[in-house]
Protein backbone atom coordinates (compact mmCIF):
# COMPACT_ATOMS: atom_id res chain seq x y z
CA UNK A 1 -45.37 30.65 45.47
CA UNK A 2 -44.04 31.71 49.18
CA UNK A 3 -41.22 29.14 48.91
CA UNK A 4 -40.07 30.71 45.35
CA UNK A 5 -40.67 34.26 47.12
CA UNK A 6 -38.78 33.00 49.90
CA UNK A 7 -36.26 31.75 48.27
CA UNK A 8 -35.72 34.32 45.37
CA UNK A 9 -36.37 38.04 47.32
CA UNK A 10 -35.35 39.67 43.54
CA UNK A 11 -38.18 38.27 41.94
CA UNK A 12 -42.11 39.84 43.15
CA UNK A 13 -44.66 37.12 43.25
CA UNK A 14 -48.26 37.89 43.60
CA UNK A 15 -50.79 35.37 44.18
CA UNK A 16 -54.27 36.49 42.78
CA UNK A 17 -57.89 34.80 43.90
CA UNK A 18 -61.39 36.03 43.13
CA UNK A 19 -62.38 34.86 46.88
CA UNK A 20 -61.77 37.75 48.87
CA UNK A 21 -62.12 36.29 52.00
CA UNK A 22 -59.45 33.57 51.31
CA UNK A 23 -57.41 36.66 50.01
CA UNK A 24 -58.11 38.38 53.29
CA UNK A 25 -56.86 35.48 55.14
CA UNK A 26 -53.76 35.16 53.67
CA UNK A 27 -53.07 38.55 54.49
CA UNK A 28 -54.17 38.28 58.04
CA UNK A 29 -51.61 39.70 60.60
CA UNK A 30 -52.13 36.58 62.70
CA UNK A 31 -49.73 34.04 60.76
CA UNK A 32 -51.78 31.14 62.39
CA UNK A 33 -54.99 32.21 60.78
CA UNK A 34 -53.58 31.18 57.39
CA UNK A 35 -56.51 29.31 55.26
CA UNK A 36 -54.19 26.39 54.70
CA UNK A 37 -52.28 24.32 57.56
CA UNK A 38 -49.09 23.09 56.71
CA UNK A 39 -45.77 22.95 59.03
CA UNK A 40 -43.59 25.51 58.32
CA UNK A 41 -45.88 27.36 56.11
CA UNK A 42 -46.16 30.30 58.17
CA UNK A 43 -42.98 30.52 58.95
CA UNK A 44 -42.23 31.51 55.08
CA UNK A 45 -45.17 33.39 54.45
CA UNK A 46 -44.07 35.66 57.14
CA UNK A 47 -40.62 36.39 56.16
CA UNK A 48 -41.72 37.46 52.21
CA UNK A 49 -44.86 38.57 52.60
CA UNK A 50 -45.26 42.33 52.24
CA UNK A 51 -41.63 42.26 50.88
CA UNK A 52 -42.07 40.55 47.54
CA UNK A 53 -45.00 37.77 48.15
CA UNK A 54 -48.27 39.75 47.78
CA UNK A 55 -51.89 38.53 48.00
CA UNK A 56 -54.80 40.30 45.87
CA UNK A 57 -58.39 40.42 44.34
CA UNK A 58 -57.09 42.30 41.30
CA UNK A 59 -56.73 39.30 38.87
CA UNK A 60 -56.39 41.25 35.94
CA UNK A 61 -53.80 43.81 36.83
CA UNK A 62 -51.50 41.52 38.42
CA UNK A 63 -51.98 39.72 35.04
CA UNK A 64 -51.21 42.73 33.26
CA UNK A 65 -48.01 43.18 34.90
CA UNK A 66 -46.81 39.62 35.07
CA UNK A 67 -44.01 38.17 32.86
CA UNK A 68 -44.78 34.56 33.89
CA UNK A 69 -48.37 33.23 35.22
CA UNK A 70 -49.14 29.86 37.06
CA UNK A 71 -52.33 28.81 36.60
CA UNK A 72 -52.79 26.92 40.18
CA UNK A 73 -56.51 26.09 39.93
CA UNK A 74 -58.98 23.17 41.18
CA UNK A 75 -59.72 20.02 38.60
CA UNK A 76 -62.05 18.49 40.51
CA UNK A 77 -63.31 15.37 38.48
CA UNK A 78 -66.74 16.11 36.52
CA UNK A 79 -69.69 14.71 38.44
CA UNK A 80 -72.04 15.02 35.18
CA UNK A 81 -71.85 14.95 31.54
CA UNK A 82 -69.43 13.59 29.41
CA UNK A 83 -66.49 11.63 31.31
CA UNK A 84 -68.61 11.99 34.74
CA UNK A 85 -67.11 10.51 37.51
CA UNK A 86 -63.57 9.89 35.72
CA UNK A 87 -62.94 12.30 33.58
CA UNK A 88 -61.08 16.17 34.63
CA UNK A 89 -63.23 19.37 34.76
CA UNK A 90 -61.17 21.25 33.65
CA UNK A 91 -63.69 25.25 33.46
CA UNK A 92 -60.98 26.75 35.95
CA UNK A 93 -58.23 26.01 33.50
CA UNK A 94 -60.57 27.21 30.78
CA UNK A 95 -61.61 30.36 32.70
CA UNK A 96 -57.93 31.32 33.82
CA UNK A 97 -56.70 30.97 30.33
CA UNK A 98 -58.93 33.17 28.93
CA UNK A 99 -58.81 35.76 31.85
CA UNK A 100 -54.78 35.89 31.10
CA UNK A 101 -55.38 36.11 27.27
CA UNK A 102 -57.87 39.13 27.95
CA UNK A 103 -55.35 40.55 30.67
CA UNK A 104 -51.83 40.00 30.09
CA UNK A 105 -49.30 42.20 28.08
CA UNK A 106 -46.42 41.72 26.31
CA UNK A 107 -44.86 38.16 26.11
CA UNK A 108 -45.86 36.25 28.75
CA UNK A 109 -45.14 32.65 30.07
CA UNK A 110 -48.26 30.52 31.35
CA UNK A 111 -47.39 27.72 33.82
CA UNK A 112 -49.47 24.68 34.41
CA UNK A 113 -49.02 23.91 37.92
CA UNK A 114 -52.41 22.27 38.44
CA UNK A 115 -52.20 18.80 37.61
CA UNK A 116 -54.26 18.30 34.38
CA UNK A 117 -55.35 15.42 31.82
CA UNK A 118 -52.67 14.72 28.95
CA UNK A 119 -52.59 17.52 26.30
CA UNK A 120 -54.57 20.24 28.63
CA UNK A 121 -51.79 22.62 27.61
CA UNK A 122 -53.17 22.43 24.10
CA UNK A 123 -56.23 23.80 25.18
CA UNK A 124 -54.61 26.58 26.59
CA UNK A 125 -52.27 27.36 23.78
CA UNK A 126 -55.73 27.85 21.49
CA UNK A 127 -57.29 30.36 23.62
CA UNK A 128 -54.51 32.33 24.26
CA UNK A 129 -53.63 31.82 20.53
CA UNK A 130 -56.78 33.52 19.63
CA UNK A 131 -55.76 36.66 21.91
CA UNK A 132 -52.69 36.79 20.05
CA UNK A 133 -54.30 37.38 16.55
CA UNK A 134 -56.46 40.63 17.64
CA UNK A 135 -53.12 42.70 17.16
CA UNK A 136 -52.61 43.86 20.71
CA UNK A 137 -48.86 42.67 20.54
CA UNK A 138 -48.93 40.01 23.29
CA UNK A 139 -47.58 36.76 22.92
CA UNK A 140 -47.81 33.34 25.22
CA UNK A 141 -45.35 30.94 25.61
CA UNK A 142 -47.05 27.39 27.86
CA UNK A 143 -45.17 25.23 29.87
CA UNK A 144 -45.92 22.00 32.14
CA UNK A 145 -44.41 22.51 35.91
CA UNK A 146 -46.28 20.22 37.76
CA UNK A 147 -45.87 20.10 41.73
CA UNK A 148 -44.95 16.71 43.36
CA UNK A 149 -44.36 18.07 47.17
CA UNK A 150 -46.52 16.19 49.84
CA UNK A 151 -49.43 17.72 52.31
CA UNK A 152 -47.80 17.56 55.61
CA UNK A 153 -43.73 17.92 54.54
CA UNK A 154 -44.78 20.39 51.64
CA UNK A 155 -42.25 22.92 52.65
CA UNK A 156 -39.47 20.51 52.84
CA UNK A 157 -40.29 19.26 49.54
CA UNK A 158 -39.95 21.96 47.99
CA UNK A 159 -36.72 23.52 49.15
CA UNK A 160 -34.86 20.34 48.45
CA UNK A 161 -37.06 18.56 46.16
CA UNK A 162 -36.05 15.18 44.37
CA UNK A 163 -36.54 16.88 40.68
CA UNK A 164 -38.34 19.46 39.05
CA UNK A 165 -40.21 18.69 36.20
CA UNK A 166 -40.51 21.53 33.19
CA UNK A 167 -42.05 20.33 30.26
CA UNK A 168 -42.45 22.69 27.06
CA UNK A 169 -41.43 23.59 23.60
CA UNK A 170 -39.87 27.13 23.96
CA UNK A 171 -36.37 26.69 25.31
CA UNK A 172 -36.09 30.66 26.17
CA UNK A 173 -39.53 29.65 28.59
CA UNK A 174 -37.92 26.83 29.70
CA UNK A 175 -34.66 28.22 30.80
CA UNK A 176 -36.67 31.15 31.96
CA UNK A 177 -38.46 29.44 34.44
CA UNK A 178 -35.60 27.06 35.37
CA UNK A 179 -33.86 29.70 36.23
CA UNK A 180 -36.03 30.63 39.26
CA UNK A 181 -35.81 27.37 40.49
CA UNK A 182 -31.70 27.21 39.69
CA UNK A 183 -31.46 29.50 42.72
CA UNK A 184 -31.72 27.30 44.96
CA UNK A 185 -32.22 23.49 43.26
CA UNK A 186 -28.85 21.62 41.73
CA UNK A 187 -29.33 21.94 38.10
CA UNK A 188 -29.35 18.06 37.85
CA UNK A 189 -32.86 18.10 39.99
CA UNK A 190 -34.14 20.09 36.79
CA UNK A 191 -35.27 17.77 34.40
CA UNK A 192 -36.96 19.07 31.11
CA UNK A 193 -39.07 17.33 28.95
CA UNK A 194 -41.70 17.35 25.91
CA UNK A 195 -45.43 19.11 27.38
CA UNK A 196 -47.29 15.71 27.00
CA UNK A 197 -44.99 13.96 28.44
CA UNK A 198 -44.79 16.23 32.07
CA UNK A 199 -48.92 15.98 31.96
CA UNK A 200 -48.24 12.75 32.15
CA UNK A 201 -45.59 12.07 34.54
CA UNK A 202 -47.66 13.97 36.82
CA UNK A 203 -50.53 11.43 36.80
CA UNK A 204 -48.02 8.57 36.48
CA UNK A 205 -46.56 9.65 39.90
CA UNK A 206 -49.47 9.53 41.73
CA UNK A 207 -51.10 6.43 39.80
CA UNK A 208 -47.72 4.54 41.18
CA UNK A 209 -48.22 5.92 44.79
CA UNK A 210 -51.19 5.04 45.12
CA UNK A 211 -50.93 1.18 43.67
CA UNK A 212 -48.54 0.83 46.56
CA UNK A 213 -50.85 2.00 49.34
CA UNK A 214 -53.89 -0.43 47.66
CA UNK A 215 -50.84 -3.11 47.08
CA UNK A 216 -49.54 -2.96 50.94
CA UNK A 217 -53.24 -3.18 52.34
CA UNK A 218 -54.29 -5.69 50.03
CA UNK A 219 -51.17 -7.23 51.97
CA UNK A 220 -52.18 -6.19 55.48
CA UNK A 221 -55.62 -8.21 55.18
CA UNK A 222 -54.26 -11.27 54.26
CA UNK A 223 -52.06 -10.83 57.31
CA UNK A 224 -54.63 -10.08 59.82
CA UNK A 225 -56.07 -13.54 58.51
CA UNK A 226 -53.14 -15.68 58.41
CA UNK A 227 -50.90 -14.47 61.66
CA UNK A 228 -48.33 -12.52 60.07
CA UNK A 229 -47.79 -8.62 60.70
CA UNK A 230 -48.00 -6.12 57.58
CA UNK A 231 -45.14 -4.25 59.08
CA UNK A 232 -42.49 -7.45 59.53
CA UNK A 233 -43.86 -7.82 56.12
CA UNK A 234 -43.13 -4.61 54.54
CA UNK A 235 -39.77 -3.85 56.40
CA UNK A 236 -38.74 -7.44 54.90
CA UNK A 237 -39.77 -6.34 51.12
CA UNK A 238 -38.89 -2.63 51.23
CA UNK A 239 -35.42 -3.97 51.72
CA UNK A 240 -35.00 -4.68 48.21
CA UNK A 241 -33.53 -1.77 46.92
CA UNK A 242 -35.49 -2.44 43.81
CA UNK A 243 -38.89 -1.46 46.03
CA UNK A 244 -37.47 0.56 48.53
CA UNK A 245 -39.39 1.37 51.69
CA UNK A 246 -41.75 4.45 51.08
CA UNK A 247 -45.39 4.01 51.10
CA UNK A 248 -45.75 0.52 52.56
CA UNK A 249 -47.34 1.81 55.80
CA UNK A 250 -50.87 0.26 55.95
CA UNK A 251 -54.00 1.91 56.49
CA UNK A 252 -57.00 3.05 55.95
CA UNK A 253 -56.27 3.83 52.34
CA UNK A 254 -55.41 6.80 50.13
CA UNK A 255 -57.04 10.10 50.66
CA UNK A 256 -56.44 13.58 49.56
CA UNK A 257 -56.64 15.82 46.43
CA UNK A 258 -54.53 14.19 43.83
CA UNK A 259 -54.60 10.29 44.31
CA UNK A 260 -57.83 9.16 43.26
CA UNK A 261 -59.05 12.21 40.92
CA UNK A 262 -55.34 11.39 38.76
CA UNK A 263 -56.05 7.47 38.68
CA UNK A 264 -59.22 7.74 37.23
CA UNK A 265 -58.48 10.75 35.09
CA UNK A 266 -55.91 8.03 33.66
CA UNK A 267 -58.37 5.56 33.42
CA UNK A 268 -60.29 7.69 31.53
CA UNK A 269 -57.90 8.64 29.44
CA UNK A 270 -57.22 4.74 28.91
CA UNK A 271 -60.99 4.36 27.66
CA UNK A 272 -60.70 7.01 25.31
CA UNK A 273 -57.59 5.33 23.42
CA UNK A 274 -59.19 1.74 23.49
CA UNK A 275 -57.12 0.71 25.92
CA UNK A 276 -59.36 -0.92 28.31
CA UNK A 277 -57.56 -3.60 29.99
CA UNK A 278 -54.71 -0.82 30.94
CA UNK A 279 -57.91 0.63 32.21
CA UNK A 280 -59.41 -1.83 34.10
CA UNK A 281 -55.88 -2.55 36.11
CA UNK A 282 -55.66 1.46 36.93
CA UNK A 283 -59.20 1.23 38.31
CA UNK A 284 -59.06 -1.61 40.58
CA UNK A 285 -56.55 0.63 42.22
CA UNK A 286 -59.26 2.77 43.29
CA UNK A 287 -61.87 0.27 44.16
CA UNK A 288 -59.46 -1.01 46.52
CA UNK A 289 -59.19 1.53 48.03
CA UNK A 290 -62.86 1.88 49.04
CA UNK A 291 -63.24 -1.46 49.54
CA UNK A 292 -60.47 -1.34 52.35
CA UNK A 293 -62.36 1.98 54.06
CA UNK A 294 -65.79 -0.25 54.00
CA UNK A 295 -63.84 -3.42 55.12
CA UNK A 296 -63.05 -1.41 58.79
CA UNK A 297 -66.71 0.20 58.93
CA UNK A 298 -67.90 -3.22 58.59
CA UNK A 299 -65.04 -4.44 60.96
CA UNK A 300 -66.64 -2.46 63.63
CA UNK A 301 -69.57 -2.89 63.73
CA UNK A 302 -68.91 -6.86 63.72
CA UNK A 303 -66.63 -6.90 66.70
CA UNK A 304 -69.55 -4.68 68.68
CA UNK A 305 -71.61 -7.64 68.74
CA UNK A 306 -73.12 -6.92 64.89
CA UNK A 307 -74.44 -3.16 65.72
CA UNK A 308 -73.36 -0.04 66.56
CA UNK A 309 -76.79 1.97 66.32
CA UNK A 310 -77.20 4.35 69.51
CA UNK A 311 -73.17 3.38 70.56
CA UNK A 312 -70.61 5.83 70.89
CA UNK A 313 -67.19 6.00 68.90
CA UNK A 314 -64.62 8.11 69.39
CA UNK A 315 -63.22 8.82 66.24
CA UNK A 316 -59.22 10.18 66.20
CA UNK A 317 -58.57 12.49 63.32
CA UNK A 318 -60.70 13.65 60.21
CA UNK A 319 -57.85 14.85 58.19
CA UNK A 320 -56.49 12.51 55.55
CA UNK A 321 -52.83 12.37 56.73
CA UNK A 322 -51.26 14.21 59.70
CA UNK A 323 -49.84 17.76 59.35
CA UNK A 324 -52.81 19.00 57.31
CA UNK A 325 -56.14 20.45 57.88
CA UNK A 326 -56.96 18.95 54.44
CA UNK A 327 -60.19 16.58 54.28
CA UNK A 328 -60.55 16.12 50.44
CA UNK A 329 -61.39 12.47 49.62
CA UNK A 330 -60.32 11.31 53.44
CA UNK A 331 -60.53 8.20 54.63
CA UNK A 332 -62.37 8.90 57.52
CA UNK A 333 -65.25 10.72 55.65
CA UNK A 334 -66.49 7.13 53.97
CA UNK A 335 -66.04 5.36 57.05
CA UNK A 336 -67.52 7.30 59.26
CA UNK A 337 -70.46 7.48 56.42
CA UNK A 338 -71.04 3.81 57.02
CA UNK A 339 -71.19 4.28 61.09
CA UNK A 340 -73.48 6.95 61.05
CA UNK A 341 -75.74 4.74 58.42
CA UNK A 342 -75.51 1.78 60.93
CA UNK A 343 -76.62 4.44 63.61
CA UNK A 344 -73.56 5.17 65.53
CA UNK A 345 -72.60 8.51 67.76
CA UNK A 346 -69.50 9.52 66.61
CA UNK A 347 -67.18 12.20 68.94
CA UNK A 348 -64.59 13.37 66.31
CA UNK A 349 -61.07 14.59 67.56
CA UNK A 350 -59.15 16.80 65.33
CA UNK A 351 -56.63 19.13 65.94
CA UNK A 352 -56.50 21.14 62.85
CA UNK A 353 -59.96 20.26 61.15
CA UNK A 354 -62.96 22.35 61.48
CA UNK A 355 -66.09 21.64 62.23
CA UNK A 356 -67.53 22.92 59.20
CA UNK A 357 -65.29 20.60 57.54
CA UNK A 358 -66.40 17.97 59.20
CA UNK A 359 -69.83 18.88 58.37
CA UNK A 360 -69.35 19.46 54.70
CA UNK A 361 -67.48 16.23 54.34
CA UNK A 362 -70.68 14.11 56.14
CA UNK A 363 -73.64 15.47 54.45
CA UNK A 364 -75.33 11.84 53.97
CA UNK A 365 -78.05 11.72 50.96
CA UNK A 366 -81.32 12.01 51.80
CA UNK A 367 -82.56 8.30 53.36
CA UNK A 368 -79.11 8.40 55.19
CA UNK A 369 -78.94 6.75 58.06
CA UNK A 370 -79.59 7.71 62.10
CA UNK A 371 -76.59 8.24 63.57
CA UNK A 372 -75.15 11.51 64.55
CA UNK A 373 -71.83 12.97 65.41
CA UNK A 374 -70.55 15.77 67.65
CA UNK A 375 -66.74 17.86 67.74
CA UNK A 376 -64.91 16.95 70.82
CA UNK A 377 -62.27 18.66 72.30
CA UNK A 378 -59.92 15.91 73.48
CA UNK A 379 -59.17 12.95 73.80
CA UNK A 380 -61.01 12.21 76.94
CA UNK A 381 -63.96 13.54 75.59
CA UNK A 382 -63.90 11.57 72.31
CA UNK A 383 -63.94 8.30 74.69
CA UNK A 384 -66.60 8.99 77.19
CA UNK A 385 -69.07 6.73 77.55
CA UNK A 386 -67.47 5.10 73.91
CA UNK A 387 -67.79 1.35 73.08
CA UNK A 388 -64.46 1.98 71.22
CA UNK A 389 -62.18 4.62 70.00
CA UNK A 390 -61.00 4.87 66.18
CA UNK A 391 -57.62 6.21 65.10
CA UNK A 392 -57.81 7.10 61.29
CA UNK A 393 -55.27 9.88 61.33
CA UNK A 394 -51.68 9.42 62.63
CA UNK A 395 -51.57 12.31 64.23
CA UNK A 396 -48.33 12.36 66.59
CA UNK A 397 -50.87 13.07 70.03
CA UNK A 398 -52.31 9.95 69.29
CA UNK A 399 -49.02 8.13 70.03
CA UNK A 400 -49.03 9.74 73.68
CA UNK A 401 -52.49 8.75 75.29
CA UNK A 402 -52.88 7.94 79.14
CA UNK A 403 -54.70 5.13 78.33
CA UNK A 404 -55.85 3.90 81.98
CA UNK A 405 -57.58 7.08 82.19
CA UNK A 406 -59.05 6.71 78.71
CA UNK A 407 -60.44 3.42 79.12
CA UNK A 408 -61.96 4.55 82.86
CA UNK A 409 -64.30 6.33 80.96
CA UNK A 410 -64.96 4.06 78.16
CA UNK A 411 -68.19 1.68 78.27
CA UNK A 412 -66.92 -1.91 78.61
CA UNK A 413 -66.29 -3.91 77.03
CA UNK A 414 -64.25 -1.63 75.20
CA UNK A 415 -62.43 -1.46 72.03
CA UNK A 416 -59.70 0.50 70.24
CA UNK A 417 -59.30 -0.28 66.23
CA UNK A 418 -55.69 1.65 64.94
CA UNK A 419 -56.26 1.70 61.67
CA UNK A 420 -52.51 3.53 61.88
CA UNK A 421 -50.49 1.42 63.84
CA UNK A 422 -50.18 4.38 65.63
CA UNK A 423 -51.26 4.14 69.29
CA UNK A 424 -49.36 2.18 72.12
CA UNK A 425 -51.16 -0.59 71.37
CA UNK A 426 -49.69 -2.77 74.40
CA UNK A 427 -50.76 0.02 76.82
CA UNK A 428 -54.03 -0.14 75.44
CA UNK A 429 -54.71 -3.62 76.44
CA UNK A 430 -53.13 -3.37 79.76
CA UNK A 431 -55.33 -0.68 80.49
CA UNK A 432 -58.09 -3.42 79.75
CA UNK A 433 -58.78 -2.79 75.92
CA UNK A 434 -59.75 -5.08 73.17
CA UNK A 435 -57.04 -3.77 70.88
CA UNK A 436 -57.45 -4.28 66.39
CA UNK A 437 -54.55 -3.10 64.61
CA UNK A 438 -54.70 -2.76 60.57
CA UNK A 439 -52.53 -5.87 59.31
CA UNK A 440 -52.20 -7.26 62.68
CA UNK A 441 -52.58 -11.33 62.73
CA UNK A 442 -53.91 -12.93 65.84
CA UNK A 443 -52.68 -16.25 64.82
């Protein structure tokens, strides 16, 4: 919404929330005390807001005056019930729907933006159907606009995105809201479709991501035990113009919002149809994925002599990817999980997470294990008196570390396990490191 303020100053955009403390943050004088971290982002909030980018508690009047609303809300994936643990729930959708059926007047165009299960829209179309027959005169139009853009290059992505995706059945909506974007994205980037079929390309995108990252570490553990390097590997296949070179950087798997919550919304939506070997396929993407994260927890603890219980790790980044303050479904949340269950002291270095995020994020059931973990402050601190140090956020600092003076305060033996290929991995071991590097063969 601050990009399409920024970028359109004729059209007012108003961005409603019933959390008036994330409201009052967003409106916070102090651009750097923005609830969300992303590069760039304040940048653009500052030049629209108070101009024609607004932030507010009143849900229903903004409604009221709207002639489009995006419904931009959390689908978190059930955790009970029917479809638990796969499928969408999708109450916020539900709830927002009906608040803009009680609220709105006139004709007004409802936007998906979230991304939702395959024929959500239908669900929305009903309620606000219903408003329409109590004789108040409004009428709704629904349309799919999913968001592709990227936590980290977010801004970026949208001001010169590689398409824009409007799916609907109302060409006035359609050319209505591809008109906002048509001030500033080529007209061929706009690509319109059928409603079920931009659900779906939505979950499709990410379901295709995320194979690759699951596909290139499957590839990076077969290199650690054979000699060969992931990353000779994947600049050799990404090459082929037919696979191209994005998302072949090995790690410590996918994290984030979107990647796993879509595949297995997709799986479930597999199940449902009968398709269950479609199903089955989409799923071992996922358990992959975990089984990568518990593959280095395990690593770790076998290279410190079989136990880490009452040994320090410094542990280099929370956040799921760098440029973000986002820890939803990080990597580093299940692995340091296993450490603290073995008994480890973890020091964790961010530089944009909290430590309340930190805290939410390791809240181990009850019978968890006895380790315990402390916020550090740099880099130094994270390593003192550390058996090893453990990168699982590429964060750019992390590519700059004096490591002599690291490993002076590091209990040796000493280890340092990139799970990035981000550090200066040579100056590590000269510095007198043992030095694991995610796909790295010794031969």
């Amino acid at each position: 919404m601050a990009v399409i303020a920024d970028r359109c100053p004729g059209i007012q955009v108003t961005v409603v929330d019933l959390n008036a403390e994330r409201i009052a943050a967003w409106n916070d004088p102090d651009l750097s005390q923005l609830p969300v971290y992303e590069p760039e982002l304040d940048a653009v909030v500052g030049r629209a807001r108070g101009q024609n980018l607004h932030f507010t508690t009143a849900v229903e009047e903004a409604i009221a005056a709207a002639d489009m609303v995006f419904i931009s809300v959390n689908t978190p994936t059930k955790t009970r019930g029917l479809g638990a643990g796969q499928a969408s729930d999708l109450r916020w959708v539900e709830a927002s729907a009906r608040t803009v059926a009680q609220a709105a007047r006139g004709h007004t165009i409802v936007v998906e933006k979230s991304t939702l299960p395959v024929r959500t829209a239908e669900v929305i179309q009903t309620i606000l159907s219903a408003a329409t027959g109590d004789g108040n005169g409004c009428s709704f139009s629904v349309l799919s606009n999913p968001e592709f853009l990227a936590e980290g290059t977010a801004i970026p992505d949208l001001e010169a995105p590689d398409r824009v995706l409007i799916g609907g059945d109302d060409p006035a909506a359609i050319a209505a809201l591809a008109a906002i974007y048509g001030q500033w994205v080529p007209a061929e980037r706009i690509l319109t479709t059928n409603l079920w079929s931009s659900e779906l390309s939505k979950l499709t995108a990410n379901a295709f991501l995320a194979q690759r990252i699951s596909s290139i570490n499957s590839i990076a553990a077969v290199c650690e035990a054979t000699g060969a390097d992931v990353r000779e590997v994947a600049k050799a296949i990404g090459a082929d113009s037919r696979i191209g070179a994005k998302f072949l950087q090995a790690g410590p798997g996918f994290g984030g919002s979107c990647f796993q919550k879509d595949i297995l919304n997709l799986v479930y939506l597999y199940r449902h149809y009968g398709l269950e070997e479609v199903a089955a396929y989409w799923e071992q993407v996922v358990t992959l994925n975990t089984w990568q994260q518990q593959r280095i927890a395990r690593l770790v603890v076998t290279r410190l002599f079989g136990t880490v219980s009452g040994k320090r790790i410094g542990v280099l980044g929370f956040a799921f990817k760098a440029d973000t303050n986002d820890t939803r479904e990080s990597p580093a949340i299940r692995i340091c999980r296993d450490l603290l269950e073995e008994g480890a002291i973890l020091q964790i270095l961010d530089p944009k997470v909290e430590e309340g995020q930190i805290t939410a994020g390791l809240v181990q059931p009850a019978g968890g294990g006895e380790g315990s973990w402390l916020p550090v402050a740099d880099v130094h601190q994270a390593a003192s008196g550390a058996d090893a140090l453990l990168l699982l956020t590429e964060w750019q600092a992390f590519a700059q570390i004096d490591w002599p003076a690291v490993a002076a305060v590091m209990r040796q033996p000493a280890w340092l396990f990139d799970t990035r290929a981000k550090a200066d991995g040579a100056a590590a071991r000269a510095a007198g490191l043992n030095v694991w590097t995610v796909g790295e063969g010794s031969g």
